[in-house]
Protein backbone atom coordinates (compact mmCIF):
# COMPACT_ATOMS: atom_id res chain seq x y z
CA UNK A 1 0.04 21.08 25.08
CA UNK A 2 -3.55 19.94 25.71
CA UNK A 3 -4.68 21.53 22.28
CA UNK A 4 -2.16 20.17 20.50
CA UNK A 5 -3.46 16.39 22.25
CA UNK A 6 -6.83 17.50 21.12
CA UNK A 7 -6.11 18.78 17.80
CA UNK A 8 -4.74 15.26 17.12
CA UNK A 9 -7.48 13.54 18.65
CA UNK A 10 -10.25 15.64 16.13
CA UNK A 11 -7.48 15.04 13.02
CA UNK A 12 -7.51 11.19 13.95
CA UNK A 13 -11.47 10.89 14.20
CA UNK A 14 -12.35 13.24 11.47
CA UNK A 15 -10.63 10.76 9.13
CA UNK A 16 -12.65 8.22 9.75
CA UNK A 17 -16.14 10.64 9.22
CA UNK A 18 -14.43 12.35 6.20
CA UNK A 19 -12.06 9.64 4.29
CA UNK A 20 -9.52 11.39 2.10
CA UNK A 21 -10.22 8.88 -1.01
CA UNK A 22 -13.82 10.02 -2.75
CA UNK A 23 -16.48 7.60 -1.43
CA UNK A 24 -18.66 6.07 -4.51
CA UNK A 25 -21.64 8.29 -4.44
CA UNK A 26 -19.76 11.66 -4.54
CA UNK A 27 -18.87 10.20 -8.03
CA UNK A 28 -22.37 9.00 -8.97
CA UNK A 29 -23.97 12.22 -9.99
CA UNK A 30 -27.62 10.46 -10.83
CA UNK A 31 -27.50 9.55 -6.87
CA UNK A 32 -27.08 12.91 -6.31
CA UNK A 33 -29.56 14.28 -8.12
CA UNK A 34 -31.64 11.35 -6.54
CA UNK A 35 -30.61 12.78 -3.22
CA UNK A 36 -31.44 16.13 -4.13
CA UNK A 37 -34.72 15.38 -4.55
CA UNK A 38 -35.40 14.80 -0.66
CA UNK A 39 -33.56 18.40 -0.06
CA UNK A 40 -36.20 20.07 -1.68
């Protein structure tokens, strides 16, 4: 029962850190590579 409450609890906040729609940079690829850049 608990893990079940918890489950939920990860699903509901996990949303908000991972939102299902594709945020704007994931689509910008020349960000990316900017990004990339500090990786290295």
């Amino acid at each position: 029962y608990h893990l079940i409450e918890k489950r939920e609890a990860i699903e509901k906040a996990s949303s908000h850190i991972v939102p299902e729609e594709r945020p704007e940079w994931e689509e910008n690829t020349s960000l990316k590579e900017w990004l990339k850049g500090f990786k290295e």
